[in-house]
N, C-alpha and C. Protein backbone atom coordinates (compact mmCIF):
# COMPACT_ATOMS: atom_id res chain seq x y z
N UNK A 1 125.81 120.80 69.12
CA UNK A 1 124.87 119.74 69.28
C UNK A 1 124.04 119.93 70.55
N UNK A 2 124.31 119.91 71.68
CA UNK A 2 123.78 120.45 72.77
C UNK A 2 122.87 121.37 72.93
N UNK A 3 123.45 122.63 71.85
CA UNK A 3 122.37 123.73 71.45
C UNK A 3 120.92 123.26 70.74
N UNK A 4 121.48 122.27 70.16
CA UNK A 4 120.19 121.69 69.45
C UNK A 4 119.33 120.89 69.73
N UNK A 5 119.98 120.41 70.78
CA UNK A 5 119.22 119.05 71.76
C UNK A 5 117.97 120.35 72.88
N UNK A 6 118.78 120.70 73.10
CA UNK A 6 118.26 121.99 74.05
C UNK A 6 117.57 122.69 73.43
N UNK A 7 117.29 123.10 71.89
CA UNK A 7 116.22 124.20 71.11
C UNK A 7 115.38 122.78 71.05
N UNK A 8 115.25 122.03 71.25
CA UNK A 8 114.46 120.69 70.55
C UNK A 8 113.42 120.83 72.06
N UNK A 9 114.29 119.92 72.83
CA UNK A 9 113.59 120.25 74.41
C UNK A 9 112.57 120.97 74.38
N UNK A 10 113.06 122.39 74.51
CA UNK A 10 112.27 123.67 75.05
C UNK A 10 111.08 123.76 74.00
N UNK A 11 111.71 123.58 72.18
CA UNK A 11 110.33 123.37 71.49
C UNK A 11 109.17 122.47 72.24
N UNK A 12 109.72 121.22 72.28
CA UNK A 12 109.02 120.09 72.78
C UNK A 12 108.07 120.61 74.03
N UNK A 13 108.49 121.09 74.25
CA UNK A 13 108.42 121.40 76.20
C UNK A 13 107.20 122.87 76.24
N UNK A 14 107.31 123.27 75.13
CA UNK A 14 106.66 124.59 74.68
C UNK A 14 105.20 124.05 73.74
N UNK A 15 105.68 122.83 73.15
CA UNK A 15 104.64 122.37 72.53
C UNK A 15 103.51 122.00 73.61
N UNK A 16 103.91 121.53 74.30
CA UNK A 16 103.29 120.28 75.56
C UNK A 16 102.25 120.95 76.34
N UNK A 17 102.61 122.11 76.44
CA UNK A 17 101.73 123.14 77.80
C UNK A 17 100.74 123.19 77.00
N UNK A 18 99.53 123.35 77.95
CA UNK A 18 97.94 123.46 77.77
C UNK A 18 98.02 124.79 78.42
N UNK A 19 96.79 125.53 77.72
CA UNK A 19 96.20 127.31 77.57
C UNK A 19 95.01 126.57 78.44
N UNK A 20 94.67 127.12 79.32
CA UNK A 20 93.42 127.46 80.10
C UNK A 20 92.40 128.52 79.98
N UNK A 21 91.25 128.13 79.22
CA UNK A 21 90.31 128.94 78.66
C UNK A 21 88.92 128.90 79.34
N UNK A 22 88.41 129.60 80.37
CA UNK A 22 87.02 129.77 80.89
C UNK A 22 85.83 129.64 80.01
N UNK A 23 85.20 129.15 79.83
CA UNK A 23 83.95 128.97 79.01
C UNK A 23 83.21 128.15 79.62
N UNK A 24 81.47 128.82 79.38
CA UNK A 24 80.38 127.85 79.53
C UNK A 24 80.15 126.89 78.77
N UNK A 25 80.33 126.90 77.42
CA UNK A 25 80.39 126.13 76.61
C UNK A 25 81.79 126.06 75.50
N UNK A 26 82.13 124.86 75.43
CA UNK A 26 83.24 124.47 74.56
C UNK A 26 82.99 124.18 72.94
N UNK A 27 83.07 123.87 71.85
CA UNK A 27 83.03 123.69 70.52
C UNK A 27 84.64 123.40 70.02
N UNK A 28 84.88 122.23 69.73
CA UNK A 28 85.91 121.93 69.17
C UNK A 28 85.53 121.15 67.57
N UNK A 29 86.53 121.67 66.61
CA UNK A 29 86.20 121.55 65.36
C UNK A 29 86.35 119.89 65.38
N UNK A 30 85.65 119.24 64.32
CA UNK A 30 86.06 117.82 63.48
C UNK A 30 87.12 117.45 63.39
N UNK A 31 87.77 116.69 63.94
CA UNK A 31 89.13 115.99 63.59
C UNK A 31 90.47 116.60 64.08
N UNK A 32 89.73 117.66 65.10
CA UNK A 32 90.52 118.31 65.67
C UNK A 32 91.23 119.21 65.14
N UNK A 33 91.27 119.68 64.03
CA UNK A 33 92.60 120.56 63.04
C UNK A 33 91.60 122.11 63.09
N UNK A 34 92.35 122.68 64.29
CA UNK A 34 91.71 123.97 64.14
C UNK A 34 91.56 125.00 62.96
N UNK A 35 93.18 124.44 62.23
CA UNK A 35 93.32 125.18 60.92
C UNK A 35 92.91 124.86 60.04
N UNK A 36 91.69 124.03 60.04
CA UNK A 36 90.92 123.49 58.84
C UNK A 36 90.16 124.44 57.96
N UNK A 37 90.56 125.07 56.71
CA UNK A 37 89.86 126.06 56.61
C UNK A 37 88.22 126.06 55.89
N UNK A 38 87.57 124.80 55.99
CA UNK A 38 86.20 124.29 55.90
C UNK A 38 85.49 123.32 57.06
N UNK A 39 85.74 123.67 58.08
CA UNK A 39 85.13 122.69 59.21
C UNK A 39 84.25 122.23 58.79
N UNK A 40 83.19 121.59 59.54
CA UNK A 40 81.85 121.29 59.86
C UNK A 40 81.68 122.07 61.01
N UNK A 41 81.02 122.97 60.71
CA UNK A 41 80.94 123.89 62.03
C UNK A 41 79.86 123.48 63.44
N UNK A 42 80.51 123.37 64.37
CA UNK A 42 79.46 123.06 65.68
C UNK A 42 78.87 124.19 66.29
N UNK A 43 77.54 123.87 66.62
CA UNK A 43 76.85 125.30 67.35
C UNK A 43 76.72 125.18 68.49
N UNK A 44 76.48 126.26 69.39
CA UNK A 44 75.98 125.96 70.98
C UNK A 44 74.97 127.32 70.73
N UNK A 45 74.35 127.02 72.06
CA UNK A 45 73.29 128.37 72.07
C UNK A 45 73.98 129.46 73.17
N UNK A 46 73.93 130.30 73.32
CA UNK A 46 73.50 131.60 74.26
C UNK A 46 72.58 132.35 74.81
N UNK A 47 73.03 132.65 76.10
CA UNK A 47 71.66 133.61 76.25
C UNK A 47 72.40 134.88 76.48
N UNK A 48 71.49 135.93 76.01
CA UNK A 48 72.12 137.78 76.26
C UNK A 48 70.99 138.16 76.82
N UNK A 49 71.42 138.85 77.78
CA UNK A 49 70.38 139.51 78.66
C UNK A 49 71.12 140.52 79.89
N UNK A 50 69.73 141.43 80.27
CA UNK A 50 70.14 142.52 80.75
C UNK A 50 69.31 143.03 81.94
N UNK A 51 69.13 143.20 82.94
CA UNK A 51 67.66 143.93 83.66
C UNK A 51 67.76 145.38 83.76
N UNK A 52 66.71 146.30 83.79
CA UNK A 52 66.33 147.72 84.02
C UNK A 52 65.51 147.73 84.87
N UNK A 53 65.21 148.31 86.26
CA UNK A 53 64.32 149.15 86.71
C UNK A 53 63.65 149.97 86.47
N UNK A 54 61.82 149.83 86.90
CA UNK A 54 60.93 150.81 86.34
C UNK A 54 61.57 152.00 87.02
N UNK A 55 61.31 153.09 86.42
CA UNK A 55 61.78 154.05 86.62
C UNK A 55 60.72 155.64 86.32
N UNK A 56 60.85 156.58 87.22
CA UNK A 56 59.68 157.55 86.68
C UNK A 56 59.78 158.65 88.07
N UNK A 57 59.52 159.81 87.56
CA UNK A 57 59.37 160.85 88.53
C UNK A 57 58.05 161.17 88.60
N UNK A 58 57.21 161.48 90.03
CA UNK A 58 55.96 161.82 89.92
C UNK A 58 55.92 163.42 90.93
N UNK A 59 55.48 164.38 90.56
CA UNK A 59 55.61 165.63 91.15
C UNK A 59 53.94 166.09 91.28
N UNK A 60 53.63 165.67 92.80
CA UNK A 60 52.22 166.14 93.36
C UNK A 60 52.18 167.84 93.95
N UNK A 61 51.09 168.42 93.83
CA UNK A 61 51.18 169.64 94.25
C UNK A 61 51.53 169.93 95.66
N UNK A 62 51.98 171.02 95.81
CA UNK A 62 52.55 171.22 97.20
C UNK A 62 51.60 171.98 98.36
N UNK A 63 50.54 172.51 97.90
CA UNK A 63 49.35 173.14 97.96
C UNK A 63 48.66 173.45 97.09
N UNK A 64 47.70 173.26 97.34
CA UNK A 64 46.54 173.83 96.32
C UNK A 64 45.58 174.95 97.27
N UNK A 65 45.46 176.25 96.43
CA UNK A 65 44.83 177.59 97.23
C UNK A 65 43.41 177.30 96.32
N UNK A 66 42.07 177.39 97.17
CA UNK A 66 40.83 177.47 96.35
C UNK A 66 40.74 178.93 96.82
N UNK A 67 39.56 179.45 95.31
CA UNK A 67 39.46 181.35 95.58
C UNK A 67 38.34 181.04 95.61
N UNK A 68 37.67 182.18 95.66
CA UNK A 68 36.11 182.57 95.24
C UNK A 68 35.81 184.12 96.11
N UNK A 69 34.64 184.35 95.72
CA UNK A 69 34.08 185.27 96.53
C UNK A 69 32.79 185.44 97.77
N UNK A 70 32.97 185.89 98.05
CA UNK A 70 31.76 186.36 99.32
C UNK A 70 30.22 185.59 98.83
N UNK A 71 29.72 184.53 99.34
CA UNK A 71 28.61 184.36 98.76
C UNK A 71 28.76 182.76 97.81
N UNK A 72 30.01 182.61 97.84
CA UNK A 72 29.86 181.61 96.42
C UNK A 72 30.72 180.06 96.87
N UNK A 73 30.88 178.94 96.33
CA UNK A 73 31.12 177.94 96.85
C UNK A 73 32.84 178.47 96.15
N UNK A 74 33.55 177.98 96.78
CA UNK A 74 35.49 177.94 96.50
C UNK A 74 35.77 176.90 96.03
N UNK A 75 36.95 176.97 94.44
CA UNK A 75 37.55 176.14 93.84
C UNK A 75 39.06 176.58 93.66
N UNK A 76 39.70 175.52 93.45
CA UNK A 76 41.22 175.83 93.09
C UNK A 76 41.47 174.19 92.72
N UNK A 77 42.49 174.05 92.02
CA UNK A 77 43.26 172.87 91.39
C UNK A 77 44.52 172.86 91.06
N UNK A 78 45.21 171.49 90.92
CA UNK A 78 46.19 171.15 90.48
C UNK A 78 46.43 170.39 90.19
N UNK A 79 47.93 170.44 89.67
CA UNK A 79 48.47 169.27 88.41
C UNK A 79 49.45 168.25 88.77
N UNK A 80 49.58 166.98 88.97
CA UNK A 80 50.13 165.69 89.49
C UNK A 80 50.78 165.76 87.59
N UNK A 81 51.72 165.46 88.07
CA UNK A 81 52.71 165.62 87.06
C UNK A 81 53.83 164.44 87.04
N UNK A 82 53.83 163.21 85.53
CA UNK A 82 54.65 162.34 85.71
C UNK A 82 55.72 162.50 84.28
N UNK A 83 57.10 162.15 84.67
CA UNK A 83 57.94 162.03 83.47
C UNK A 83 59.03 161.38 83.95
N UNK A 84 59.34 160.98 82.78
CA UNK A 84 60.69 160.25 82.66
C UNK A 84 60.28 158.31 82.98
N UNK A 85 58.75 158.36 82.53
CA UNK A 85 57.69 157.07 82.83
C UNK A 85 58.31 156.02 82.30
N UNK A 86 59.01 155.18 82.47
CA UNK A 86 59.53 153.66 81.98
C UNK A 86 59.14 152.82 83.36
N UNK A 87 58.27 151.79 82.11
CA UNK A 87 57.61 150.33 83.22
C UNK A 87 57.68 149.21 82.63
N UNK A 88 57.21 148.69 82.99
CA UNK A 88 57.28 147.19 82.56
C UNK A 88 56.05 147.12 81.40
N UNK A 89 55.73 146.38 80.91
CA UNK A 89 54.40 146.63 79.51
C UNK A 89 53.17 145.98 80.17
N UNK A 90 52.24 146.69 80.11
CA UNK A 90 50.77 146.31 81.25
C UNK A 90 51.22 147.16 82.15
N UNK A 91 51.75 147.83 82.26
CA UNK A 91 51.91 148.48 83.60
C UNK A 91 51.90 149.96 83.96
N UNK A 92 51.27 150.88 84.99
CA UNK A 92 50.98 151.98 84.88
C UNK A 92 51.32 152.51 86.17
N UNK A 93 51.61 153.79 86.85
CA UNK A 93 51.68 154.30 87.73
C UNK A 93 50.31 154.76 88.05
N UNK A 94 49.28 154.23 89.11
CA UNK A 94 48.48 154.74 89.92
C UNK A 94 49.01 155.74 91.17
N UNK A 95 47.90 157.39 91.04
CA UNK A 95 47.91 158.18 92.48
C UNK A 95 46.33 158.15 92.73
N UNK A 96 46.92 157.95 93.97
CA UNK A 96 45.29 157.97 94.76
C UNK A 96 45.49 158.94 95.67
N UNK A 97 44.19 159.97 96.11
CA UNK A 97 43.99 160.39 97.05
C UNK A 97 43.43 160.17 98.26
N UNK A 98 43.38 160.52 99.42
CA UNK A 98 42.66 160.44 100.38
C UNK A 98 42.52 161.65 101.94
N UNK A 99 41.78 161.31 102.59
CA UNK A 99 42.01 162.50 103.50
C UNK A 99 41.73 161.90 104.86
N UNK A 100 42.32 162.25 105.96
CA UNK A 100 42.00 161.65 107.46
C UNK A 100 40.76 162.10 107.71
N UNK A 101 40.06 163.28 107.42
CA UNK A 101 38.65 164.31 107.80
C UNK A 101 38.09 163.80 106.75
N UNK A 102 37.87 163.07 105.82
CA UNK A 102 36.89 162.66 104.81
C UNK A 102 36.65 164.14 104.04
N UNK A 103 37.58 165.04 103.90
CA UNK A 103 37.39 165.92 103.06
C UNK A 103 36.82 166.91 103.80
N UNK A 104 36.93 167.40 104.50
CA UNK A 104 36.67 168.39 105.43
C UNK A 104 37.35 169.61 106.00
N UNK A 105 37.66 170.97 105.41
CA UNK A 105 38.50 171.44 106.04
C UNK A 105 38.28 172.11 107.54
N UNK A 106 39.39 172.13 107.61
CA UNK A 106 38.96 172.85 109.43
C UNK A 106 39.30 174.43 109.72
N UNK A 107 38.36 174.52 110.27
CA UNK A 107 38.55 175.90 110.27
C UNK A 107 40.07 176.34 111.52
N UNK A 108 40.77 177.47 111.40
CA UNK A 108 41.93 177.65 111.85
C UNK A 108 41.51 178.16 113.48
N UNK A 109 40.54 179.23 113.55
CA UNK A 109 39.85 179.68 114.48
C UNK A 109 39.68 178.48 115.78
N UNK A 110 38.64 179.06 116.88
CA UNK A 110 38.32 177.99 117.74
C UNK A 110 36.86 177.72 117.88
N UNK A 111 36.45 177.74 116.78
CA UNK A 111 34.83 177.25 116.42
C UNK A 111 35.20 175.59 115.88
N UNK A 112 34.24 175.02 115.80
CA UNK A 112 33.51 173.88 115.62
C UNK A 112 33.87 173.54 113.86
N UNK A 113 32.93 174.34 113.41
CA UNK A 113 33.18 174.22 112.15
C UNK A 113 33.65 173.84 111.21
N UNK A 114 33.75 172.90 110.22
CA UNK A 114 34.12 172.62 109.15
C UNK A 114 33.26 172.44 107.82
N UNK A 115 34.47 172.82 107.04
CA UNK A 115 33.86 172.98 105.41
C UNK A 115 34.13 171.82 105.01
N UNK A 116 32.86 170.95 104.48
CA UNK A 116 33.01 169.40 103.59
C UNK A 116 33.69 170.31 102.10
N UNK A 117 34.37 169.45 101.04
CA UNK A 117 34.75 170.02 100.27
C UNK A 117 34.57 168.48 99.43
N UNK A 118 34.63 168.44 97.87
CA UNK A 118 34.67 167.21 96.93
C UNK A 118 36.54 167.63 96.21
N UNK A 119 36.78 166.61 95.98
CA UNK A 119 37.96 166.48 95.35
C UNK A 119 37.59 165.66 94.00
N UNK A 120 37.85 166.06 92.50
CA UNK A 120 37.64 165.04 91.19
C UNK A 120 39.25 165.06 90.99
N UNK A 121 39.09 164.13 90.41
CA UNK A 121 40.63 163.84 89.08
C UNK A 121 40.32 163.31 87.90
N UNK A 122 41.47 162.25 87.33
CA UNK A 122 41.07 161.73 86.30
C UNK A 122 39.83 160.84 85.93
N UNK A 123 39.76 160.10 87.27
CA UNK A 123 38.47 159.05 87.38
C UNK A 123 37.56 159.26 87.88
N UNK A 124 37.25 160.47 88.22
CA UNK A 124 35.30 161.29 88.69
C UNK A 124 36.48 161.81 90.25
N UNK A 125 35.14 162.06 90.70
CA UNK A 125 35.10 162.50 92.16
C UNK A 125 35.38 161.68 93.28
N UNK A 126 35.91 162.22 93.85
CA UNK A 126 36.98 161.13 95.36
C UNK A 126 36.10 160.59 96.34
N UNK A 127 36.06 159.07 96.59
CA UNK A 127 35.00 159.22 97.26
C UNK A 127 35.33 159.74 98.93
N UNK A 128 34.79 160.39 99.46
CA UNK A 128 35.05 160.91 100.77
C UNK A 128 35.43 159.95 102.19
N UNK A 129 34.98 158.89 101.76
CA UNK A 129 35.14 158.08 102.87
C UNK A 129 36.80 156.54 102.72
N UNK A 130 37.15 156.57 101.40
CA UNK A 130 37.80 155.94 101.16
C UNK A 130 39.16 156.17 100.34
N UNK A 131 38.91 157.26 99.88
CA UNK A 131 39.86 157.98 98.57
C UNK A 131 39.72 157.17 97.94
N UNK A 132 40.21 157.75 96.96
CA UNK A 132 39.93 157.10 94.71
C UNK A 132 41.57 157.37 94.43
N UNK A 133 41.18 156.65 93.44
CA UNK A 133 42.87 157.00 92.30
C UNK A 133 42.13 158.51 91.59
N UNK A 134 43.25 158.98 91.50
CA UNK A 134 42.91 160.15 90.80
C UNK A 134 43.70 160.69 89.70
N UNK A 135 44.99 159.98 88.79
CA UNK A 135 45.41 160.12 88.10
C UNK A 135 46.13 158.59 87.94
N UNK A 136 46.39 158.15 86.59
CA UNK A 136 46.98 157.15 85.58
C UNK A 136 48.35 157.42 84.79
N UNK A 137 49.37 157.37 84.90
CA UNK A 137 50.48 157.19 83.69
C UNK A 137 50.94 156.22 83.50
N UNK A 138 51.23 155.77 81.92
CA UNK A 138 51.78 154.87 81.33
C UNK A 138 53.56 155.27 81.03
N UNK A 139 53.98 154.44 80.68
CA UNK A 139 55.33 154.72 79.97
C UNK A 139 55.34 155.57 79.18
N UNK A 140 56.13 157.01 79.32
CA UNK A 140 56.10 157.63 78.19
C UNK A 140 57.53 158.16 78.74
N UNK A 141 58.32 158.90 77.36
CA UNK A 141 59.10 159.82 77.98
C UNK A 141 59.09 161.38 77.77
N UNK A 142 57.85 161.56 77.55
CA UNK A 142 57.10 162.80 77.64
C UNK A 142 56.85 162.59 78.62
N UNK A 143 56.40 164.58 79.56
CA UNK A 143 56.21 164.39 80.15
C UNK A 143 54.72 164.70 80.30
N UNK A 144 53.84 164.32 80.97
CA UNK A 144 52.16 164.53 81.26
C UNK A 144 51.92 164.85 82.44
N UNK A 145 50.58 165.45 82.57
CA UNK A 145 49.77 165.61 83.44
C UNK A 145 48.21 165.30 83.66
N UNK A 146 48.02 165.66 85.15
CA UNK A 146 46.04 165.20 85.40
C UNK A 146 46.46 166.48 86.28
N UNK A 147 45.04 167.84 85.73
CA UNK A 147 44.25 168.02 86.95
C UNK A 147 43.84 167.50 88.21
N UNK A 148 43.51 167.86 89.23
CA UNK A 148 43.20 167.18 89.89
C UNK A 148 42.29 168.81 91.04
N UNK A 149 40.86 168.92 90.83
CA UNK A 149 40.11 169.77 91.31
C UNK A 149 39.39 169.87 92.69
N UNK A 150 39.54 170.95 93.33
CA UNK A 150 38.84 170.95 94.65
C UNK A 150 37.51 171.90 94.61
N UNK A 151 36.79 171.92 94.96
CA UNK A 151 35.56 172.87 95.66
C UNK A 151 34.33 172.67 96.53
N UNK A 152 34.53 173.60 97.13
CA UNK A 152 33.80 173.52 98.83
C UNK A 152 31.98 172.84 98.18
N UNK A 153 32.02 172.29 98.73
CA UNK A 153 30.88 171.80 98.75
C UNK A 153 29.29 172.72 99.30
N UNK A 154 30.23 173.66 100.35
CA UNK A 154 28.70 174.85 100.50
C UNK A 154 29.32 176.07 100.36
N UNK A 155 28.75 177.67 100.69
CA UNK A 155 29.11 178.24 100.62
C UNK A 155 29.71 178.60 102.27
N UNK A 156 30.80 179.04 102.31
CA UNK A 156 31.76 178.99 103.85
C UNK A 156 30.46 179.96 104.62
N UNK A 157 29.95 179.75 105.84
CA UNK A 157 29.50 180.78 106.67
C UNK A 157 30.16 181.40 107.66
N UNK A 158 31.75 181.31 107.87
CA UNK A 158 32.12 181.89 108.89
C UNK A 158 33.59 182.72 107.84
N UNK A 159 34.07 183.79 107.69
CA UNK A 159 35.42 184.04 107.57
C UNK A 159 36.64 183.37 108.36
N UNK A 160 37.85 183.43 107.35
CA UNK A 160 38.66 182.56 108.28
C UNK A 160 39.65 181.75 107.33
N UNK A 161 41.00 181.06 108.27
CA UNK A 161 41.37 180.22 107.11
C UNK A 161 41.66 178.80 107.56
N UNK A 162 41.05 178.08 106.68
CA UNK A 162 40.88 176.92 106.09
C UNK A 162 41.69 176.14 105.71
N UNK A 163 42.02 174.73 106.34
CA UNK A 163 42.81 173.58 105.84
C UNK A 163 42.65 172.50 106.10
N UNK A 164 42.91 171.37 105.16
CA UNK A 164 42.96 169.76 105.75
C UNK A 164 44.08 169.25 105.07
N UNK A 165 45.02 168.76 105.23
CA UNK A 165 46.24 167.85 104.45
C UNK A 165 45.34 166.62 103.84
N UNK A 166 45.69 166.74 102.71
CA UNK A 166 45.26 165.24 101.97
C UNK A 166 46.61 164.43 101.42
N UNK A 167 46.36 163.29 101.40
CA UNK A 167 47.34 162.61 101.33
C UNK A 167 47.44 161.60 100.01
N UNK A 168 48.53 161.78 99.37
CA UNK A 168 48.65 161.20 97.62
C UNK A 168 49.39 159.98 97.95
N UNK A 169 48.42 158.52 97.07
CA UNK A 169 49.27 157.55 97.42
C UNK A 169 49.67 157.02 96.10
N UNK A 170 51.35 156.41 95.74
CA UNK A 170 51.70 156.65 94.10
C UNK A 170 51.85 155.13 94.25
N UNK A 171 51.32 154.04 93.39
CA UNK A 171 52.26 152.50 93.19
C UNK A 171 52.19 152.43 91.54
N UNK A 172 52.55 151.10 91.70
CA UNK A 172 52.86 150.56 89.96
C UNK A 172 51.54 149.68 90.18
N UNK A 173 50.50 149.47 89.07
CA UNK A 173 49.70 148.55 88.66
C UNK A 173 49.66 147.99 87.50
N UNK A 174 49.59 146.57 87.90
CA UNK A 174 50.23 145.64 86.48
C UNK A 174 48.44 145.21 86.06
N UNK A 175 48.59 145.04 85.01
CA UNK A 175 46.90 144.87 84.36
C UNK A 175 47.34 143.56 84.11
C-alpha cells in the first residue's frame, strides 16, 4: 500500500511540474486539449530575415607605360577591373580619377618642363582640373572591365623620363 500511495504521489507530483518554453509568440489550441486531432487552428505572424554586405573586388592598374615614337604624341592604357560585384539594387560602384599636377607629367631631369597629357575612360575625357569618374560597375558576378586611356597632349620636346601619380577614387552610388 505505501508503494502505491508513493507511485500515486510522484505521478501526481510529475503531473504538476510546468516545461518552460522561450517563445516570442505563444498559440495555444481551443479548449486547451493539445491532442485534439481537429483544432481550430490559431496563427501568429513571423518575420525571417537576414543581412549581407555589398561586396566586390576592384583591381586598378599599377602603372600604365605610354609608347610612341620620335616626333609623335604618346599613348598607353589600362584596364580597372571589377568582380565578384554584389550591391544593393540602384546601386553601382563609381572610380574616379584625378591628378595633383592637373595631368601633367614631370619631367625626371632638372628642367622646368612638363608634359600636359588627357586621360578618357568610360565617361569621355578627365577633366584636368577636377577629375571625372572614369569607370561604372553594377552587380554582376562576372567579371568586367573599362579601359581607361592616356596620351600626351603635344609632342615631348626634350628626351627623358616622365611621370605623375594619378590617383583612383572607388565608392558605392545609390541612384
Amino acid at each position: 500500500m505505501k508503494k502505491l500511495i508513493s507511485g500515486i504521489t510522484a505521478l501526481t507530483m510529475f503531473s504538476a511540474m510546468t516545461m518552460g518554453v522561450c517563445a516570442d509568440t505563444v498559440i495555444a489550441p481551443f479548449g486547451g486539449d493539445p491532442f485534439n486531432a481537429d483544432p481550430n487552428p490559431e496563427t501568429a505572424d513571423a518575420v525571417v530575415e537576414f543581412e549581407i554586405n555589398p561586396q566586390y573586388t576592384v583591381t586598378i592598374p599599377a602603372k600604365v607605360e605610354l609608347t610612341g615614337n620620335y616626333g609623335e604624341r604618346f599613348t598607353g592604357s589600362g584596364d580597372i577591373t571589377a568582380d565578384g560585384v554584389f550591391l544593393e539594387e540602384n546601386a553601382a560602384i563609381i572610380v574616379t580619377l584625378t591628378s595633383a599636377s592637373k595631368f601633367n607629367l614631370s619631367h625626371e631631369g632638372e628642367g622646368d618642363y612638363t608634359l600636359p597629357y588627357t586621360a578618357t575612360g568610360f565617361f569621355g575625357t578627365v577633366d584636368k582640373e577636377n577629375g571625372r569618374a572614369v569607370a561604372r560597375f553594377e552587380t554582376s558576378t562576372e567579371a568586367s572591365s573599362v579601359t581607361v586611356s592616356f596620351q600626351t597632349d603635344e609632342v615631348p620636346k626634350f628626351a627623358g623620363k616622365y611621370s605623375d601619380p594619378v590617383v583612383f577614387g572607388i565608392y558605392i552610388e545609390k541612384e
